[in-house]
Protein backbone atom coordinates (compact mmCIF):
# COMPACT_ATOMS: atom_id res chain seq x y z
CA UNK A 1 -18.66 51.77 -25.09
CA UNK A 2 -15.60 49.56 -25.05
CA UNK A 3 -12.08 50.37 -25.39
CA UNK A 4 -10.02 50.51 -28.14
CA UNK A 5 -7.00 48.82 -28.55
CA UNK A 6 -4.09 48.74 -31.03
CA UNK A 7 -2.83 45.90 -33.05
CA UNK A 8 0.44 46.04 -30.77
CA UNK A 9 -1.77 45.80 -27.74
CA UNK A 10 -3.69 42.37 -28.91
CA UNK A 11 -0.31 41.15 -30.39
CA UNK A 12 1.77 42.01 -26.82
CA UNK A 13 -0.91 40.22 -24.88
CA UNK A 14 -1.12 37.03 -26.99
CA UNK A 15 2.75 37.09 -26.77
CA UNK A 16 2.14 37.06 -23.06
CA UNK A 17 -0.16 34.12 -22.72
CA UNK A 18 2.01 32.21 -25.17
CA UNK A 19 5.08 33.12 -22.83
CA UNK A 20 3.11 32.11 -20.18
CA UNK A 21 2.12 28.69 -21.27
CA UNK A 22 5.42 27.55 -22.38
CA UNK A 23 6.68 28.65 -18.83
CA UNK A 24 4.11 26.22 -17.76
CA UNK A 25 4.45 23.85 -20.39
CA UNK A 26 8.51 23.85 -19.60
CA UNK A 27 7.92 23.61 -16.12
CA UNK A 28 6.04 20.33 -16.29
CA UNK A 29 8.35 18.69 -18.91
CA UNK A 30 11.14 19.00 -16.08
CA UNK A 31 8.72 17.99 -13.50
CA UNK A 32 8.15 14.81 -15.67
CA UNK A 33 11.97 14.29 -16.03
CA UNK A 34 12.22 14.44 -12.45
CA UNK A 35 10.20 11.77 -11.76
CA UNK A 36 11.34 9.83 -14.71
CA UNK A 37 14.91 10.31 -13.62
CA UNK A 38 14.01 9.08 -9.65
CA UNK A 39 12.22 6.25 -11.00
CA UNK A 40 15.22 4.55 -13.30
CA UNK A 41 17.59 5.49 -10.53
CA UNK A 42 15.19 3.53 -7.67
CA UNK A 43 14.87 0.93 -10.10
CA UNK A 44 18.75 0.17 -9.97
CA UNK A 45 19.99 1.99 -13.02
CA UNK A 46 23.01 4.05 -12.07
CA UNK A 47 22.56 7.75 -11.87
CA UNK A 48 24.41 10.15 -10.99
CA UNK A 49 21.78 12.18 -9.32
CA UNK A 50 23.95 15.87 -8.42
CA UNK A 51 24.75 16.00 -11.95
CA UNK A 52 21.50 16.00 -13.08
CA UNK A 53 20.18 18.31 -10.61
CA UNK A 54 23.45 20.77 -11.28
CA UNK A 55 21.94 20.77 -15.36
CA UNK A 56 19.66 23.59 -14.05
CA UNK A 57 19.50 26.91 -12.63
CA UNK A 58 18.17 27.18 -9.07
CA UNK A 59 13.94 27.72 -10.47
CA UNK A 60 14.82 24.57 -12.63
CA UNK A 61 16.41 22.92 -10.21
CA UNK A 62 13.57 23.15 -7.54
CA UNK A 63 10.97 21.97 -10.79
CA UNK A 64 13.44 19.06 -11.27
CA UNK A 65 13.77 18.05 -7.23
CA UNK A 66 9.92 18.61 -7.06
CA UNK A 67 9.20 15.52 -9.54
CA UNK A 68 11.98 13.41 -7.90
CA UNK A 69 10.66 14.06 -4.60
CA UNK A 70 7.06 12.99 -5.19
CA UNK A 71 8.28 9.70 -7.05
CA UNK A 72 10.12 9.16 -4.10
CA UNK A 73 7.31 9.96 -1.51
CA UNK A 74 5.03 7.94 -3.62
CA UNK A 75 7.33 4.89 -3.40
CA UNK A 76 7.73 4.75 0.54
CA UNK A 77 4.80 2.28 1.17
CA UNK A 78 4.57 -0.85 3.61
CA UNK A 79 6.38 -3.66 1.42
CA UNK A 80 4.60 -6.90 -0.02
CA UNK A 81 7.59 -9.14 0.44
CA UNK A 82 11.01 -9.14 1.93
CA UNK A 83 12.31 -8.26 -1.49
CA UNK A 84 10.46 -4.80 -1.34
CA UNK A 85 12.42 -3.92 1.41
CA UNK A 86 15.63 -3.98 -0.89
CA UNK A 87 15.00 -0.31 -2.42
CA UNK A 88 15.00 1.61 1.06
CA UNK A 89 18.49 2.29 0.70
CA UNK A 90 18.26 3.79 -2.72
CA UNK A 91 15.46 5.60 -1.42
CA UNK A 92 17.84 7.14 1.86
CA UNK A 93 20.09 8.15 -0.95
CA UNK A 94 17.87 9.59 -3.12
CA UNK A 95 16.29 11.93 -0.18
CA UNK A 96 19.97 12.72 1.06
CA UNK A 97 19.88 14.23 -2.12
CA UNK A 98 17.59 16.13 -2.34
CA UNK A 99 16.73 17.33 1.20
CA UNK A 100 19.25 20.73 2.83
CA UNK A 101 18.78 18.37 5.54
CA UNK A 102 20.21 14.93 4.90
CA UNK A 103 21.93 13.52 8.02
CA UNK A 104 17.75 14.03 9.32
CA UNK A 105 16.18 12.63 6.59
CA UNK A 106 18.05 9.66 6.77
CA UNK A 107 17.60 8.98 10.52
CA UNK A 108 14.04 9.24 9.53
CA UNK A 109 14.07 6.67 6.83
CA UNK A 110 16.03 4.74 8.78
CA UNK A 111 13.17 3.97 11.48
CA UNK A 112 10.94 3.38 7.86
CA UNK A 113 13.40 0.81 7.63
CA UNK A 114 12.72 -0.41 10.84
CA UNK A 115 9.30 -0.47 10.50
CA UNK A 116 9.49 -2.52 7.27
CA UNK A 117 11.20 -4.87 9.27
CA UNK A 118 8.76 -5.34 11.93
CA UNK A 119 5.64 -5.41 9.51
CA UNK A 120 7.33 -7.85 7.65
CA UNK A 121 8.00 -10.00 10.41
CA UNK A 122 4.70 -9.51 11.94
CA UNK A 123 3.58 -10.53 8.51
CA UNK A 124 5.75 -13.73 8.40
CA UNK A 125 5.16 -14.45 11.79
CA UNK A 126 1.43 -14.48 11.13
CA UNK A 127 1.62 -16.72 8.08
CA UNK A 128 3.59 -19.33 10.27
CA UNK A 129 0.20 -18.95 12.72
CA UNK A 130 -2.01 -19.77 10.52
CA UNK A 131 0.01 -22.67 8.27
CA UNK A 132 0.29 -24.36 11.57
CA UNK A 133 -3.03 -23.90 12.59
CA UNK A 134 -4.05 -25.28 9.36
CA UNK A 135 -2.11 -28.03 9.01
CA UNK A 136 -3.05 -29.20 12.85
CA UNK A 137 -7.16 -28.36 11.47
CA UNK A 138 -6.33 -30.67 8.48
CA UNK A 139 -4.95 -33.81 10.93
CA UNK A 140 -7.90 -33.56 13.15
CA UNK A 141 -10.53 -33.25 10.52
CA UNK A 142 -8.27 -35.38 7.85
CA UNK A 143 -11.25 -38.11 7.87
CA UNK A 144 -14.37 -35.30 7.68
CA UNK A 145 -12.45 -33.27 5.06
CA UNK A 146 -11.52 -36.48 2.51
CA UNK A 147 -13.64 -34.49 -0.54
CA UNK A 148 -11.96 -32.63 -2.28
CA UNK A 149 -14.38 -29.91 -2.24
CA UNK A 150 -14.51 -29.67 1.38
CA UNK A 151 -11.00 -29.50 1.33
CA UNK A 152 -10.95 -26.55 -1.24
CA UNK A 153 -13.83 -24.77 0.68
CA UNK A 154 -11.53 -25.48 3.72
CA UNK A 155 -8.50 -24.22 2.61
CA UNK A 156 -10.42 -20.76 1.13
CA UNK A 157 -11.53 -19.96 4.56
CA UNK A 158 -8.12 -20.39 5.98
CA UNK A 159 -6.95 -18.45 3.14
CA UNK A 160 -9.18 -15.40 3.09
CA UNK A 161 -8.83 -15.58 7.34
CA UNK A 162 -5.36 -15.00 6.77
CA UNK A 163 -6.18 -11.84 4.04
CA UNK A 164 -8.24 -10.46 7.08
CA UNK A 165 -5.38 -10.71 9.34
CA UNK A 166 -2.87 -9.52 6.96
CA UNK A 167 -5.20 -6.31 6.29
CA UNK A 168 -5.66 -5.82 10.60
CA UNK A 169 -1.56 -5.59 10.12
CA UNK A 170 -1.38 -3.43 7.34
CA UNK A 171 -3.98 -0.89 9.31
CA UNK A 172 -1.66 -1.17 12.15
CA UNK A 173 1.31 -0.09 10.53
CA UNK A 174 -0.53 2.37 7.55
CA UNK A 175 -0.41 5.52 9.93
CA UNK A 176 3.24 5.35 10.77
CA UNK A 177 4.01 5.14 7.16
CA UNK A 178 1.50 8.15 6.56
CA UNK A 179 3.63 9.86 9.41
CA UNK A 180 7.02 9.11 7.79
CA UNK A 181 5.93 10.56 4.52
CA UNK A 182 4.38 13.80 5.70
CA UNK A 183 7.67 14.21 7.94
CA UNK A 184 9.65 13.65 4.49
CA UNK A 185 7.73 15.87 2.51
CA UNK A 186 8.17 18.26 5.60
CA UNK A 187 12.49 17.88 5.49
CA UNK A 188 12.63 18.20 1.63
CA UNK A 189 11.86 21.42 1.67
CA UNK A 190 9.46 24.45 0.30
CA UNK A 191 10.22 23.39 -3.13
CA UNK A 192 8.00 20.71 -2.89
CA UNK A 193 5.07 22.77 -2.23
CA UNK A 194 5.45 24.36 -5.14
């Protein structure tokens, strides 16, 4: 036979769930705002980022450095130009900020920088290669390649060659940038395994 409860009972425990869910419901409207709030300030608006962080008590807080901190690990990629490389000093900042551990973290993003560097010279470097090559292909087959659509068929093997190699470079340098972020998400702290 089951077991009886009283009004009061049902009523506590729906006041329970409901307490419940807009803990949870709460603590993924901050977790948004965090990563709202890393994402304007990476894309150059001007934050003050303590100040928003201070808004909360220390639970809050954590909720609040959690969404920052996985905008910001989610932004720490190889670049696709030289312009790309422009936000890694926003990005030292923002980590300073948020890791107990800042002169560390930014040593460590400061080799990402260095990395960035060398893939994107390797990168540039590469597409001088293969210009060159194709320019010095085009003189010596300049009378066999006078159609045009041996020319185009020409120039889209050169060009997906060159997608090949740029892909070999990106695999070289992927696994350091895996490295970097699990060594970030490592010196942010416990909060972001929450």
């Amino acid at each position: 036979m089951g077991v009886i409860r009283s009004s009061y009972e049902k009523a506590m425990e729906r006041f329970q769930d409901v307490k419940a869910n807009k803990k949870a419901l709460t603590r993924k409207e901050i977790v948004d705002e965090g990563k709202a709030l890393s994402a304007r300030y990476l894309n150059s608006e001007e934050i003050k980022l303590q100040e928003a962080l201070d808004r909360y008590d220390d639970e809050k807080a954590d909720w609040l450095k959690y969404g920052m901190g996985e905008t910001l690990i989610g932004r720490i990629s190889l670049p696709a130009n030289t312009a790309a490389g422009d936000i890694i000093p926003k990005l030292i900042t923002l980590a300073m900020a948020l890791s107990p551990q800042p002169a560390i973290v930014e040593q460590l993003l400061n080799q990402f920088k260095g990395l960035c560097d060398q893939y994107g010279s390797e990168r540039l470097k590469l597409g001088e290669q293969l210009e060159s090559q194709m320019q010095q292909i085009m003189q010596q087959q300049g009378a066999a390649l006078q159609n045009e659509q041996q020319r185009a068929a020409f120039q889209q093997k050169m060009v997906k060659s060159m997608q090949e190699q740029m892909q070999r470079i990106e695999e070289q340098f992927q696994p350091a940038v895996d490295k970097v972020k699990a060594n970030l998400r490592q010196l942010l702290g416990t909060w972001l395994e929450k």
